[in-house]
Every structure is written in C-alpha cells, then in structure tokens.
PDB file of N, CA and C in Angstrom:
ATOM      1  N   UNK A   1     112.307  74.014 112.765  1.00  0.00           N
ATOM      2  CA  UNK A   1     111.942  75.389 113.034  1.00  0.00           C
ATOM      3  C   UNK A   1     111.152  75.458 114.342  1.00  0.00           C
ATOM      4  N   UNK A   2     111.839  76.537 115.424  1.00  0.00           N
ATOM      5  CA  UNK A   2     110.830  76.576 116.603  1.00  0.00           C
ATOM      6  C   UNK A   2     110.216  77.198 116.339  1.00  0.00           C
ATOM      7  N   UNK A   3     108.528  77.120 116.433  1.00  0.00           N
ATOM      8  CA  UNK A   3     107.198  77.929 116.680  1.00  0.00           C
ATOM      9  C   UNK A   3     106.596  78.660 117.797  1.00  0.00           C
ATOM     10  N   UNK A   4     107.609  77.897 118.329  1.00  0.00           N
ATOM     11  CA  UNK A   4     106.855  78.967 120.219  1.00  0.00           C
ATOM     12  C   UNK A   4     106.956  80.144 120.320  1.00  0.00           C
ATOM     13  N   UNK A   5     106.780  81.078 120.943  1.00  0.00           N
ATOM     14  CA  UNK A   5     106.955  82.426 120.662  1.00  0.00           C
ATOM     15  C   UNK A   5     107.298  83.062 122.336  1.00  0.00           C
ATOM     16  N   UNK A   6     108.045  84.035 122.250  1.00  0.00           N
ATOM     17  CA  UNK A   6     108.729  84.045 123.802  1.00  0.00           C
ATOM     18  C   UNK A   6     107.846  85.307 123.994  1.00  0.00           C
ATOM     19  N   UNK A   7     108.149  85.897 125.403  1.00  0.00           N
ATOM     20  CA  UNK A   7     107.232  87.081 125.610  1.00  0.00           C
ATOM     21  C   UNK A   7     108.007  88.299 124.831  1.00  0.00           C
ATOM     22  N   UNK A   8     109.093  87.869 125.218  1.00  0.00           N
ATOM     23  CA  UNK A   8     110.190  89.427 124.574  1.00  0.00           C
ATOM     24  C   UNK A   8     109.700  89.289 122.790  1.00  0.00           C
ATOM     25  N   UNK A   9     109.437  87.856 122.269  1.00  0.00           N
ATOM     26  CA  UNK A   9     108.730  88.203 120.432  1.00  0.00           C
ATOM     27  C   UNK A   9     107.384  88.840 120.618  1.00  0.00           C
ATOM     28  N   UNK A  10     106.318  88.730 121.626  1.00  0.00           N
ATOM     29  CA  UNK A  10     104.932  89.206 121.733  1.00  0.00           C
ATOM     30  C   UNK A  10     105.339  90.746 122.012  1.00  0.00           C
ATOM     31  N   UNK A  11     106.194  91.125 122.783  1.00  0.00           N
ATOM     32  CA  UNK A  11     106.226  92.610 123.113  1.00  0.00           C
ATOM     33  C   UNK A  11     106.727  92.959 121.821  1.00  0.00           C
ATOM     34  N   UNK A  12     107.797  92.658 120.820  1.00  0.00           N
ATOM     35  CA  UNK A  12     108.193  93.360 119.481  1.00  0.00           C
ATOM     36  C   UNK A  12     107.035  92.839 119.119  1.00  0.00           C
ATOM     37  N   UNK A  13     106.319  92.489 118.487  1.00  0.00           N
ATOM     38  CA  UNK A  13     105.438  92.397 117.807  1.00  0.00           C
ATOM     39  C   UNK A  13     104.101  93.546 118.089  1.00  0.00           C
ATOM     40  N   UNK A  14     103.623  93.197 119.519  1.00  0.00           N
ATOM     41  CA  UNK A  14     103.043  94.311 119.940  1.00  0.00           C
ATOM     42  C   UNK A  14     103.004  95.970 120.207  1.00  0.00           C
ATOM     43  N   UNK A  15     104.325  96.234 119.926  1.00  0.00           N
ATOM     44  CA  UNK A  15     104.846  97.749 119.802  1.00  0.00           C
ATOM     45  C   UNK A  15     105.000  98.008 118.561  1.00  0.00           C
ATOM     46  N   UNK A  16     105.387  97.023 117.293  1.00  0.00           N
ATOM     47  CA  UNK A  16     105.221  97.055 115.560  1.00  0.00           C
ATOM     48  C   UNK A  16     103.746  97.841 115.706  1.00  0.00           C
ATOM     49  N   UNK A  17     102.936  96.792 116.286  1.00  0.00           N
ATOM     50  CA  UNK A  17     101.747  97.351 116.043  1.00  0.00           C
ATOM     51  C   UNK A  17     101.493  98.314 116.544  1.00  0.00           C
ATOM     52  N   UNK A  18     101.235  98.840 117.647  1.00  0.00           N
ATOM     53  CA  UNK A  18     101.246 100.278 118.750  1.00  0.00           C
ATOM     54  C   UNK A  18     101.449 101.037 118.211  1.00  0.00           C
ATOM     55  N   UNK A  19     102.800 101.333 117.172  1.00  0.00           N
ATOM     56  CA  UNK A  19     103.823 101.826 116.130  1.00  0.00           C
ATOM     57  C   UNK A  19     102.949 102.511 114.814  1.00  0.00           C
ATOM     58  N   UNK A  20     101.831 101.715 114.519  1.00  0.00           N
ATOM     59  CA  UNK A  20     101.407 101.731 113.194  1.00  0.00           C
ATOM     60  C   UNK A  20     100.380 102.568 113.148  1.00  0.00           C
ATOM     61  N   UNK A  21      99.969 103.423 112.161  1.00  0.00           N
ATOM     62  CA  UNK A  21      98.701 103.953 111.884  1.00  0.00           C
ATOM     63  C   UNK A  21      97.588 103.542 112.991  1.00  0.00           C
ATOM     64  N   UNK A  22      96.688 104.427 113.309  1.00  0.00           N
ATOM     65  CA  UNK A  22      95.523 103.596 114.133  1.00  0.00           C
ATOM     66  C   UNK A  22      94.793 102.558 113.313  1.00  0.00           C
ATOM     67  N   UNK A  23      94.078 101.781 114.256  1.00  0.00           N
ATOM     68  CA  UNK A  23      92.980 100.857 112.760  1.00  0.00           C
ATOM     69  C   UNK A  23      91.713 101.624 113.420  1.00  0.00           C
ATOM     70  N   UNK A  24      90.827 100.664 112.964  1.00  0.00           N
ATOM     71  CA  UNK A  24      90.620  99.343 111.882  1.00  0.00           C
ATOM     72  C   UNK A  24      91.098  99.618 110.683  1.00  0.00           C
ATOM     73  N   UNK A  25      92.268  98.964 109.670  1.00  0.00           N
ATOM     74  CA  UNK A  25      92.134  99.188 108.493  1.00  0.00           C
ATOM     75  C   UNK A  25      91.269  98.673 107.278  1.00  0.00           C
ATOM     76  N   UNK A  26      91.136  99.074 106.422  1.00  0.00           N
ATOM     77  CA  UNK A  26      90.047  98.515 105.469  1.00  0.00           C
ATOM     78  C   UNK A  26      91.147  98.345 104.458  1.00  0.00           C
ATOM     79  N   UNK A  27      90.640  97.067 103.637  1.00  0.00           N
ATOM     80  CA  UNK A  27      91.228  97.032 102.129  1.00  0.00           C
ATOM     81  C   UNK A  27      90.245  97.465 101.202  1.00  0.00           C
ATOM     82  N   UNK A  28      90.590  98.422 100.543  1.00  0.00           N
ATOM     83  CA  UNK A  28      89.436  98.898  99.170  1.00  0.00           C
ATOM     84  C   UNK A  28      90.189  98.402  98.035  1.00  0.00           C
ATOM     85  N   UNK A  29      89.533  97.714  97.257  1.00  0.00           N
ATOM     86  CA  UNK A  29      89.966  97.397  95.740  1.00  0.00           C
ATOM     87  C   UNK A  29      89.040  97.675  95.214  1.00  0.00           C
ATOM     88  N   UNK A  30      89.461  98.283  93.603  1.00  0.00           N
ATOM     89  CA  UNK A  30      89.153  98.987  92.880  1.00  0.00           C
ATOM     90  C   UNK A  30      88.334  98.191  91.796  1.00  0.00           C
ATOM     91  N   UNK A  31      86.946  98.037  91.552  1.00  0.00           N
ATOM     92  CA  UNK A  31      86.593  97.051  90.763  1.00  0.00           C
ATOM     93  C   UNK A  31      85.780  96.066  91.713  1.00  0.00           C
ATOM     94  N   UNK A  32      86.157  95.917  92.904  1.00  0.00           N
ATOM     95  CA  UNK A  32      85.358  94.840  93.817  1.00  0.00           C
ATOM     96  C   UNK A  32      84.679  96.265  95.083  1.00  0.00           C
ATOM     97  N   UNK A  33      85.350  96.819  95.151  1.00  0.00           N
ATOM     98  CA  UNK A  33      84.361  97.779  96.232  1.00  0.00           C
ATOM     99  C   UNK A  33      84.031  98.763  95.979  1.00  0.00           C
ATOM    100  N   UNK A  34      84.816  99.567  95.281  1.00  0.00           N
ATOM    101  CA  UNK A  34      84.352 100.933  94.171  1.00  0.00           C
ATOM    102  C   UNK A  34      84.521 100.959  93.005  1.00  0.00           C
ATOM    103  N   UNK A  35      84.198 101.599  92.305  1.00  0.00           N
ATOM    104  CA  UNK A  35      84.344 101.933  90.524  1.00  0.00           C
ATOM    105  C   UNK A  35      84.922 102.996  90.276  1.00  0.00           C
ATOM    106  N   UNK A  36      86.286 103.024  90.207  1.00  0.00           N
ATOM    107  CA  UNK A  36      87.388 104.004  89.506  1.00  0.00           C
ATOM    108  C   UNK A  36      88.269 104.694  90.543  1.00  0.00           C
ATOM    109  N   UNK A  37      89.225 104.897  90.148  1.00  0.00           N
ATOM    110  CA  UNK A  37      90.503 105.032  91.420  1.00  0.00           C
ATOM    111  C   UNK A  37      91.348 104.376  91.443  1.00  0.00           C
ATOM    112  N   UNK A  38      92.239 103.908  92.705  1.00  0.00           N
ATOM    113  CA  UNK A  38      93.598 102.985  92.467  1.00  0.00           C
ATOM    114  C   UNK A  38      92.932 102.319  93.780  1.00  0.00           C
ATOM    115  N   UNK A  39      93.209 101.282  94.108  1.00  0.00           N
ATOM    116  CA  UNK A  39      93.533 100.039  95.328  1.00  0.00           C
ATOM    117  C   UNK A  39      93.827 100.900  96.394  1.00  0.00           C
ATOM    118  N   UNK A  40      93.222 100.941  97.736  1.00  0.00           N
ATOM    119  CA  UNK A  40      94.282 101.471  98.513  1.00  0.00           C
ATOM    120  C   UNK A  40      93.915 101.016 100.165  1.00  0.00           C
ATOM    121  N   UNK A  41      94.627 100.893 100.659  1.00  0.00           N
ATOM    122  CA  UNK A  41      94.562 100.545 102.576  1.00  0.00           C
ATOM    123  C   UNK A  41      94.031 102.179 102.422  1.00  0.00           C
ATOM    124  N   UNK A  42      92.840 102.107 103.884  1.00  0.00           N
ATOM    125  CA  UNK A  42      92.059 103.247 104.427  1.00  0.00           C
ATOM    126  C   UNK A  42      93.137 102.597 106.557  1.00  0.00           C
ATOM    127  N   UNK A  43      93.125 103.675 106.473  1.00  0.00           N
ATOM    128  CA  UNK A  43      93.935 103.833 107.883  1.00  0.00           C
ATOM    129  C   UNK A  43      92.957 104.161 109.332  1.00  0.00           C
ATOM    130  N   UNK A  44      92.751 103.820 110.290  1.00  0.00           N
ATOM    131  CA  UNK A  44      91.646 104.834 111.210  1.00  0.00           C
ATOM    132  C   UNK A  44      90.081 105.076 110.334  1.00  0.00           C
ATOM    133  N   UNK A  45      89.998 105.521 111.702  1.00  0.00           N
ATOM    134  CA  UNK A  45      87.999 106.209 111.498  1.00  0.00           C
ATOM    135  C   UNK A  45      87.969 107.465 112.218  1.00  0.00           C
ATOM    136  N   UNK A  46      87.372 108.542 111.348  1.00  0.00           N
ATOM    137  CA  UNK A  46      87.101 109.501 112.376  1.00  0.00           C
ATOM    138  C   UNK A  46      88.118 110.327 112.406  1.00  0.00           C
ATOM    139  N   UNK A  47      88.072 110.938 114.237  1.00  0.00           N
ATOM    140  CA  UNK A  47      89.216 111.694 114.262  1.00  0.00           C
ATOM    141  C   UNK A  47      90.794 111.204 113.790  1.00  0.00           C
ATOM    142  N   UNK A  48      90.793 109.442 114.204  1.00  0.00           N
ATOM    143  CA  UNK A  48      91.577 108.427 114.267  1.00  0.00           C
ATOM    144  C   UNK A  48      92.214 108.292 112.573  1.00  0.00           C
ATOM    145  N   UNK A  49      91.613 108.976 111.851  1.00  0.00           N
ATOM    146  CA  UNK A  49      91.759 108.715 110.193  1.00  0.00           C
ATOM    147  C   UNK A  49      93.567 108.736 109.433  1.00  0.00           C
ATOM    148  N   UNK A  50      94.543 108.196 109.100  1.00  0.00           N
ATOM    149  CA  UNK A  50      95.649 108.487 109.024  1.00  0.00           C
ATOM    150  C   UNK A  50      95.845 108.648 107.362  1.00  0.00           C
ATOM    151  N   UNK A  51      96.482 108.016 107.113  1.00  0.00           N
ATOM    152  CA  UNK A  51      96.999 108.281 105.496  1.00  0.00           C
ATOM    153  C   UNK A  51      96.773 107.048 104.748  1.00  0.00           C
ATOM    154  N   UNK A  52      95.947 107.270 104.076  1.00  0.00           N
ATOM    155  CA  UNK A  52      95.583 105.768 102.623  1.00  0.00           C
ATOM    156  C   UNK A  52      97.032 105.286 102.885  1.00  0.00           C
ATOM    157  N   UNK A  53      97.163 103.877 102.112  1.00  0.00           N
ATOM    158  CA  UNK A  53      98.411 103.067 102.025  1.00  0.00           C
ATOM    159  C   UNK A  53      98.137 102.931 100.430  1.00  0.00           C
ATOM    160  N   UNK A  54      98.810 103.398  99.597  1.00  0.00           N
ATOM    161  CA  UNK A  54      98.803 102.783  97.957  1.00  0.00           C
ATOM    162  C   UNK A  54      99.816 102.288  97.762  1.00  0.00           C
ATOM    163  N   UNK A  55      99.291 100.787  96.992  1.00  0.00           N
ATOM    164  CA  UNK A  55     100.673  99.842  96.834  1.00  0.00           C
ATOM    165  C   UNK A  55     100.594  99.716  95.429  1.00  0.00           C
ATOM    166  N   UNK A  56     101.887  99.569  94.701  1.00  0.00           N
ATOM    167  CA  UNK A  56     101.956  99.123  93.359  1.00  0.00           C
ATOM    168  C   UNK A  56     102.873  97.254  93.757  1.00  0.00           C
ATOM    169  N   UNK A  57     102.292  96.033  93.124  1.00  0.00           N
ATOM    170  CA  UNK A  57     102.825  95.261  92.496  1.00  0.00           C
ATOM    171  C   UNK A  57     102.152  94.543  93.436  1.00  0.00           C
ATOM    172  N   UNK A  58     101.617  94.427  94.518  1.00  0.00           N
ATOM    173  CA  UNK A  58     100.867  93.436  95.493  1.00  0.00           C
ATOM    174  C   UNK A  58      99.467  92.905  94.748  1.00  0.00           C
ATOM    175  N   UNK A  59      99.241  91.830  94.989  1.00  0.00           N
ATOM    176  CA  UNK A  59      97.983  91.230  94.957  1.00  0.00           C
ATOM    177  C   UNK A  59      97.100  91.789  95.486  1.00  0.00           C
ATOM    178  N   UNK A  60      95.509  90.999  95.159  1.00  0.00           N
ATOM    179  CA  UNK A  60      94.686  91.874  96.544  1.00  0.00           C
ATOM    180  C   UNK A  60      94.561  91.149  97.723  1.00  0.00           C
ATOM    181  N   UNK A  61      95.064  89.903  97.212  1.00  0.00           N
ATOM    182  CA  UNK A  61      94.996  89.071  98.852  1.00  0.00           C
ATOM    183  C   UNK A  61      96.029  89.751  99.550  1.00  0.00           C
ATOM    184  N   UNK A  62      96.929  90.382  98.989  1.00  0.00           N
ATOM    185  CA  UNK A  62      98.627  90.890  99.782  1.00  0.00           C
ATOM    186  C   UNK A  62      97.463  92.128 100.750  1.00  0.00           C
ATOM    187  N   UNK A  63      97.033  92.655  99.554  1.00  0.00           N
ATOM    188  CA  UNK A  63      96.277  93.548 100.405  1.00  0.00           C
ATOM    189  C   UNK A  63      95.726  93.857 101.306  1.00  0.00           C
ATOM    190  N   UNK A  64      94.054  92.969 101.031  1.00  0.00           N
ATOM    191  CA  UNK A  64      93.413  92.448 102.357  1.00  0.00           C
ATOM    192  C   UNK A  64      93.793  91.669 103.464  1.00  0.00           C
ATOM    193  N   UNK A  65      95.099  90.814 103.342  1.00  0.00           N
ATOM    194  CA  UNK A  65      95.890  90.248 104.391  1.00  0.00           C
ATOM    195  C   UNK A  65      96.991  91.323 105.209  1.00  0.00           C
ATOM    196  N   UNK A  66      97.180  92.466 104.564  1.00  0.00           N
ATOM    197  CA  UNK A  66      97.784  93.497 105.461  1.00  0.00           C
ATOM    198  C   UNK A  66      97.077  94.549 106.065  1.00  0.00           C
ATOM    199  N   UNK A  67      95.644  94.540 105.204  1.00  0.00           N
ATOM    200  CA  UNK A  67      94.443  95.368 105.910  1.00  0.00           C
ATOM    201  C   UNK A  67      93.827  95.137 107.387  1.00  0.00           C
ATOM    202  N   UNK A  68      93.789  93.325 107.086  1.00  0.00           N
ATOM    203  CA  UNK A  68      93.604  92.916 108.331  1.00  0.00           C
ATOM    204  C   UNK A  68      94.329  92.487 109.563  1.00  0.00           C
ATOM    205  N   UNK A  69      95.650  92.456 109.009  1.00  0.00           N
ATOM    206  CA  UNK A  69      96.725  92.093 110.517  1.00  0.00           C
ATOM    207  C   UNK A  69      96.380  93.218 111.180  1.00  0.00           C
ATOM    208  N   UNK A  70      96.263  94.816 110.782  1.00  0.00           N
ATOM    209  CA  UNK A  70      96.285  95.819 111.828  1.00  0.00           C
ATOM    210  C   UNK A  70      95.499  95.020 113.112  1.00  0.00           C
ATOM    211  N   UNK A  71      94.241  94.545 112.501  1.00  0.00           N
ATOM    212  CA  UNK A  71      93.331  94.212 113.513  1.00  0.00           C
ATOM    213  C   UNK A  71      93.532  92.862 114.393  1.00  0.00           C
ATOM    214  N   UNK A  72      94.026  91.940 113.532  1.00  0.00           N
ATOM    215  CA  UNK A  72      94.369  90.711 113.863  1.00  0.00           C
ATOM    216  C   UNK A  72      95.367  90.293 115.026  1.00  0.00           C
ATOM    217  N   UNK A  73      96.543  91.051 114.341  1.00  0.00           N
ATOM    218  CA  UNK A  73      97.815  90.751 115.436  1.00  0.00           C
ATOM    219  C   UNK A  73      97.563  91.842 116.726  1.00  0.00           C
ATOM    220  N   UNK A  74      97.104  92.517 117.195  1.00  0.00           N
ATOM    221  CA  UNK A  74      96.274  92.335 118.765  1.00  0.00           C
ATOM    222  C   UNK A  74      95.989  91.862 119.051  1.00  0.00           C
ATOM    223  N   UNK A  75      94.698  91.363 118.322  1.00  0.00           N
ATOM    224  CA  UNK A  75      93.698  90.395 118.901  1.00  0.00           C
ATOM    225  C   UNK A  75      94.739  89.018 119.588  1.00  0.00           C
ATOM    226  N   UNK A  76      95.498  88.274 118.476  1.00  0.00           N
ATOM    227  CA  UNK A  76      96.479  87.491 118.454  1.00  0.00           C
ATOM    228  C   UNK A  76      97.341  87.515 119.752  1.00  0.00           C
ATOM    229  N   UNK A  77      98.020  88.467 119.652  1.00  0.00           N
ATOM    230  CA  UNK A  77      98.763  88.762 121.140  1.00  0.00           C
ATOM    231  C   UNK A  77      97.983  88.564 122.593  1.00  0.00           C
ATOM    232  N   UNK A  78      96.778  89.051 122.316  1.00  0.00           N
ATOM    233  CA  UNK A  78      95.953  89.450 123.625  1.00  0.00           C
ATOM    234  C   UNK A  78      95.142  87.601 123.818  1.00  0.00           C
ATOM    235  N   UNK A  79      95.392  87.134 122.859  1.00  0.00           N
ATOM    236  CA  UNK A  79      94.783  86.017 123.001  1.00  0.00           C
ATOM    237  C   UNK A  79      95.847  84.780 123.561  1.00  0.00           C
ATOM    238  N   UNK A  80      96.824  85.055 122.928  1.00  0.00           N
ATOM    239  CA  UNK A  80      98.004  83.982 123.259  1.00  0.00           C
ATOM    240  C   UNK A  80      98.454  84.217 124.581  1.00  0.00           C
ATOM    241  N   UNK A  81      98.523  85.692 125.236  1.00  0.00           N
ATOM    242  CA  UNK A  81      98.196  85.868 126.724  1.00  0.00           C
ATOM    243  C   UNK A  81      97.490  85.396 127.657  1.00  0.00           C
ATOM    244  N   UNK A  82      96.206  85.854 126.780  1.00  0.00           N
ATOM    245  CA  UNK A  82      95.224  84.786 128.086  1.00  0.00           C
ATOM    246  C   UNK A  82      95.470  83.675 128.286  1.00  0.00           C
ATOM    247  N   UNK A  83      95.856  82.757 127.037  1.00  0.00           N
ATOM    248  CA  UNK A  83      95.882  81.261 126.790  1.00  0.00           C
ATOM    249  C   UNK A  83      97.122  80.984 127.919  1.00  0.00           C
ATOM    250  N   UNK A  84      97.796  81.709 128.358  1.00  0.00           N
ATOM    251  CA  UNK A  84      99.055  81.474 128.936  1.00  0.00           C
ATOM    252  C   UNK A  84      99.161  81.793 130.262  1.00  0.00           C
ATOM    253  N   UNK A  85      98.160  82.845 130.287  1.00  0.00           N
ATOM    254  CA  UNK A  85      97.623  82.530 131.986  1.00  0.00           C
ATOM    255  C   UNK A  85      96.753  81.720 132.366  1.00  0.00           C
ATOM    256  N   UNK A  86      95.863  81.175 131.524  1.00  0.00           N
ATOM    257  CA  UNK A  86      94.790  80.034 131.783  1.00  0.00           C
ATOM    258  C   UNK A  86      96.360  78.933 132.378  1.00  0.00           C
ATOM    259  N   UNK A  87      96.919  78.528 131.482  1.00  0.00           N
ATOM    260  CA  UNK A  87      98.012  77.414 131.236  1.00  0.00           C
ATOM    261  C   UNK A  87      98.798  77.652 133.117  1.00  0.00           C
ATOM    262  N   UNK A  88      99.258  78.438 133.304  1.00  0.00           N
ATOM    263  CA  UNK A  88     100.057  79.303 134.375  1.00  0.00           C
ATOM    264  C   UNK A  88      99.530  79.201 135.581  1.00  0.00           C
ATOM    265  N   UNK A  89      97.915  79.407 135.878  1.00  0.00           N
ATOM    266  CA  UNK A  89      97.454  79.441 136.931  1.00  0.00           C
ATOM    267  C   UNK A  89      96.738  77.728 137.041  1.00  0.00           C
ATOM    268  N   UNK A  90      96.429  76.702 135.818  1.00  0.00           N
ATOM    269  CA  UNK A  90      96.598  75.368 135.833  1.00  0.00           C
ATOM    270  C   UNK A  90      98.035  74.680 136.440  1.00  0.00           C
ATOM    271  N   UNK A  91      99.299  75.334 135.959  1.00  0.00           N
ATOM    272  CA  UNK A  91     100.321  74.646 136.820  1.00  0.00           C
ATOM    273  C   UNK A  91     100.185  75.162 137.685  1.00  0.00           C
TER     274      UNK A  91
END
C-alpha cells in the first residue's frame, strides 16, 4: 500500500473540508458531558453556528474522532505543506 500523498489528494481532501460545516466541532455525549438528550456533533460558534450532527449506531469514539477531524485535517494539510517546503527549499 502507497502512503505518500500527492498534492492533487491534499487539495481533495482540503476542499472535503472547506465543503463542511464551519468548526470547531465539539462531540457532546450524553451521560459524559450533559445529563439527558441524545449524543450529538455541535457545528461552528457564534454567528459561525451550523446544524447539530445526530448519529444513530456510532460509538462515541466514532464520534469524538469525527468531531475532531473538522479541526485536525487542516491542521494536517497545512502541516504536511510546510514539511514539504522545509524538504524543497533543502534540495
């Protein structure tokens, strides 16, 4: 399996995200952060606020691991960039 990742996979990946609700998203579970309600992804802050995400049949790790890519896979992209101009302007 190749792992490398080309620029044309960083740009789909980076417009998925662009694509998506604003963040930061939050994972709320029901029982660990509030008392009564259903599970749900919080979307945006503020004006930025979009539409809860309610999932039926996911875990809460499914959860909190999709709460946090909003935030993650930027960061991710923007990081594997730099790393690649550091690399770029070394050759």
């Amino acid at each position: 399996m190749n792992t490398s990742l080309s620029e044309l996979e960083l740009q789909e990946m980076e417009t998925r995200a662009a694509a998506a609700q604003a963040g930061p998203w939050k994972s709320w579970v029901e029982g660990r952060d509030f008392l009564g309600g259903s599970s749900f992804i919080q979307t945006g802050q503020g004006a930025d606020r979009g539409e809860d995400i309610e999932m039926t049949g996911a875990m809460v790790a499914d959860q909190d691991f999709m709460a946090a890519a909003r935030q993650d896979v930027p960061r991710l992209i923007a990081e594997m960039r730099r790393r690649r101009a550091l690399l770029n302007r070394a050759n």
